[in-house]
Protein backbone atom coordinates (compact mmCIF):
# COMPACT_ATOMS: atom_id res chain seq x y z
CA UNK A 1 -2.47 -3.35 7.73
CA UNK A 2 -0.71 -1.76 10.02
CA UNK A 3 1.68 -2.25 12.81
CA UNK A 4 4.43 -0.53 14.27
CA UNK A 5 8.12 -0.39 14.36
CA UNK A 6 10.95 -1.70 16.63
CA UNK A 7 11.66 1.34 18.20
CA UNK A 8 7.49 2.02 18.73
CA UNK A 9 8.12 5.17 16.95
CA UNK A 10 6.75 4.78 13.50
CA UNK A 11 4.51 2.98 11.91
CA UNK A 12 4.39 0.41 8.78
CA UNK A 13 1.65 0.20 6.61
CA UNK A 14 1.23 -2.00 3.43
CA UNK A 15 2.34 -0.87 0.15
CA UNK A 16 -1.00 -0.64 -1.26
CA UNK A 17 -2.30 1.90 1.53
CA UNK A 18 0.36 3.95 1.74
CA UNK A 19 -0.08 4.29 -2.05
CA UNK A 20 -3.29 4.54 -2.20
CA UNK A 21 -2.85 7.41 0.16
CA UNK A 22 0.18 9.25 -2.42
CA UNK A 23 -2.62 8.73 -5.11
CA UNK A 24 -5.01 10.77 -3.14
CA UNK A 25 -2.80 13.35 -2.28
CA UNK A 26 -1.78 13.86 -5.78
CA UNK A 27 -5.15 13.90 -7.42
CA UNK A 28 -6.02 16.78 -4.83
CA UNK A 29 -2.98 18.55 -6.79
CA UNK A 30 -0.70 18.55 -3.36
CA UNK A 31 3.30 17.48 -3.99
CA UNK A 32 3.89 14.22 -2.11
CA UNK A 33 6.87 13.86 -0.76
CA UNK A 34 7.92 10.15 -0.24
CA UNK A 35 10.75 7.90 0.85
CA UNK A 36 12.78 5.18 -1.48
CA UNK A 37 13.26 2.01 -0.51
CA UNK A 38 15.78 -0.16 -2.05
CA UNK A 39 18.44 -0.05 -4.08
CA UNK A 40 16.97 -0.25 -7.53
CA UNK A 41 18.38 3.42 -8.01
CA UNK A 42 21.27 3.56 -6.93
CA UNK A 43 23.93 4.82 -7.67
CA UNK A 44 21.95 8.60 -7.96
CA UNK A 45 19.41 7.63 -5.46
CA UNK A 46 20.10 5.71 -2.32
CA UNK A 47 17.72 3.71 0.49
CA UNK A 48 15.97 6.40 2.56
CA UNK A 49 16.90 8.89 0.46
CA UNK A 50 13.59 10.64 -0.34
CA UNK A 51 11.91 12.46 -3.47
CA UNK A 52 9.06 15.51 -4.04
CA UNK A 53 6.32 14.13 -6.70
CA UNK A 54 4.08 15.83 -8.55
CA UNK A 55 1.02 14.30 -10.29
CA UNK A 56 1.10 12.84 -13.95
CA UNK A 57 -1.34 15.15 -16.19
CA UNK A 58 -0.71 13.40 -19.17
CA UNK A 59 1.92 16.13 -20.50
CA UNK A 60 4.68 15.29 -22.54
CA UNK A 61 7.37 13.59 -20.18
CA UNK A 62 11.13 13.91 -20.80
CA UNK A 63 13.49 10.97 -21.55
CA UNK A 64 15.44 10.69 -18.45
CA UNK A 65 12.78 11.74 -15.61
CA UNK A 66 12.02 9.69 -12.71
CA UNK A 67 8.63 8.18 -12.71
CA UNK A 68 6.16 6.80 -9.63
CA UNK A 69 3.91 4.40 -11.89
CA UNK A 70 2.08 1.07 -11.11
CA UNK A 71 3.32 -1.87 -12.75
CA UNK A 72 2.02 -5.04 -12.87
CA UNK A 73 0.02 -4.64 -9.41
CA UNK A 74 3.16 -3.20 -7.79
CA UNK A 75 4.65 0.17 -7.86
CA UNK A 76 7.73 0.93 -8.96
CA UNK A 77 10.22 4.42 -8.82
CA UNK A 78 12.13 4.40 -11.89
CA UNK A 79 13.80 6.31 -14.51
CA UNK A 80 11.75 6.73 -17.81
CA UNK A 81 14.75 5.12 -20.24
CA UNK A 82 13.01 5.03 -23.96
CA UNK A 83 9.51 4.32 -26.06
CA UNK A 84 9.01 1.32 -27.11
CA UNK A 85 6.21 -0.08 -29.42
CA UNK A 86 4.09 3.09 -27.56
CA UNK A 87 4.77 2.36 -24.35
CA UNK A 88 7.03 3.59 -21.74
CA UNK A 89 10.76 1.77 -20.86
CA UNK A 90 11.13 2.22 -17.13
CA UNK A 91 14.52 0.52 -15.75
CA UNK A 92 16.19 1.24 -12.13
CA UNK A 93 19.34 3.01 -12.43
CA UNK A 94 20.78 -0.32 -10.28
CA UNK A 95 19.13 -2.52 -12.12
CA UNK A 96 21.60 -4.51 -14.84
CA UNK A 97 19.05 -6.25 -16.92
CA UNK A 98 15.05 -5.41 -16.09
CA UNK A 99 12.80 -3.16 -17.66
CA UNK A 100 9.42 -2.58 -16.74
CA UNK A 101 6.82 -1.85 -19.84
CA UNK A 102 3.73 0.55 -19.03
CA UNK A 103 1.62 3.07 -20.81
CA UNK A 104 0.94 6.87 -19.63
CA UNK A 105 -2.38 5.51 -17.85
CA UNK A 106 0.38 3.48 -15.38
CA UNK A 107 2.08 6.80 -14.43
CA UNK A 108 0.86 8.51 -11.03
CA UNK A 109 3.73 11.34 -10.82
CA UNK A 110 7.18 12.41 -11.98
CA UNK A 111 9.74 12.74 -9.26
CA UNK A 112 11.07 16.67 -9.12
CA UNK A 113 13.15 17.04 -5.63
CA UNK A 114 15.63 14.55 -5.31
CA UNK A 115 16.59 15.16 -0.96
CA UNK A 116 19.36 12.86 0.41
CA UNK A 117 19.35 11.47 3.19
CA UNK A 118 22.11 12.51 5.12
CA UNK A 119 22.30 16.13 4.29
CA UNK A 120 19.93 19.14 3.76
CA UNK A 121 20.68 19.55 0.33
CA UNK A 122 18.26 19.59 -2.78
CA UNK A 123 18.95 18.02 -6.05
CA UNK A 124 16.21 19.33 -9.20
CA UNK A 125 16.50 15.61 -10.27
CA UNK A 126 14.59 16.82 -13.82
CA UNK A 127 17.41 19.15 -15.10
CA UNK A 128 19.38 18.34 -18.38
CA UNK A 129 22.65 17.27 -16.67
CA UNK A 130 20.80 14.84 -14.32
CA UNK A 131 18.62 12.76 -16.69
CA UNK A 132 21.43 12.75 -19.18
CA UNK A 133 23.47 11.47 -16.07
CA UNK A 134 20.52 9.01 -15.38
CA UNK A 135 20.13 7.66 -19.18
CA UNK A 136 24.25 7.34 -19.63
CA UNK A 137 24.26 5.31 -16.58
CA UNK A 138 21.55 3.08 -18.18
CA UNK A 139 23.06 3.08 -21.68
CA UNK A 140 26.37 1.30 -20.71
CA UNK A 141 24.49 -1.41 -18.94
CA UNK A 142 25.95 -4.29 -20.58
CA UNK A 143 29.52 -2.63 -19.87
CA UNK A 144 28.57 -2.56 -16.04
CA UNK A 145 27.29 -6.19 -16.31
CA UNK A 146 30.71 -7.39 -18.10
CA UNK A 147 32.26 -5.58 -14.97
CA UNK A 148 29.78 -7.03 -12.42
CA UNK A 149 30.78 -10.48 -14.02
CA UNK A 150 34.60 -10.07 -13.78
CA UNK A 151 34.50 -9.16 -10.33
CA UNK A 152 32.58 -12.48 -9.16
């Protein structure tokens, strides 16, 4: 499907075509470069902020990298938190409670190029100081939720 915008200058397509299409780009060994939507990553990545992919080989991923990877018929962009009974923890960095489960079959790419979207800067999202960033964010969770709580 596909329809476009208010402003008659883009286009919106469904989910599963414009992933379908990142799959094929990927498997023909290009870098995708695609846009988040949402907030499920916040606070590191924001809505329209926008990330470089590279296709999922099957090599050895590190704790802390952001992972494109299809999850229960949907996709999901999230950070790759721990193993778990062999498969892979995915969570969203804004995300207090949910995890998604999948296994290295699930994974289409791992995010590289973090660009936001209000500047012309870079960010190498897969370097030591951002993943350990990524997985301290996650591991005080039920600190920010206590907080989250208060506030209300």
């Amino acid at each position: 499907m596909t329809e476009h915008s208010e402003d008659n200058k883009t286009r919106i397509i469904s989910n599963d075509l414009y992933f379908t299409e990142v799959q094929r780009m990927l498997d023909e060994g290009k870098e995708v470069r695609i846009r988040i939507k949402g907030g499920s990553m916040r606070p590191f990545i924001q809505d329209g902020d926008s990330v470089l992919l590279l296709a999922y080989r099957g090599e050895a991923l590190q704790l802390g990298a952001n992972l494109l990877a299809k999850h229960q018929g949907k996709y999901v962009f999230h950070r790759y938190v721990k193993k778990k009974n062999g498969e892979i923890v995915l969570a969203g960095d804004g995300n207090l409670v949910l995890c998604e489960y999948v296994t290295t079959k699930d994974i289409l790419a791992v995010a590289h190029i973090h660009y936001p979207k209000d500047t012309s800067r870079s960010i190498n999202i897969n370097s030591l100081w951002n993943r350990i960033c990524g997985l301290g964010w996650y591991h005080i969770r039920l600190f920010r939720r206590i907080m989250a709580k208060l506030r209300n």
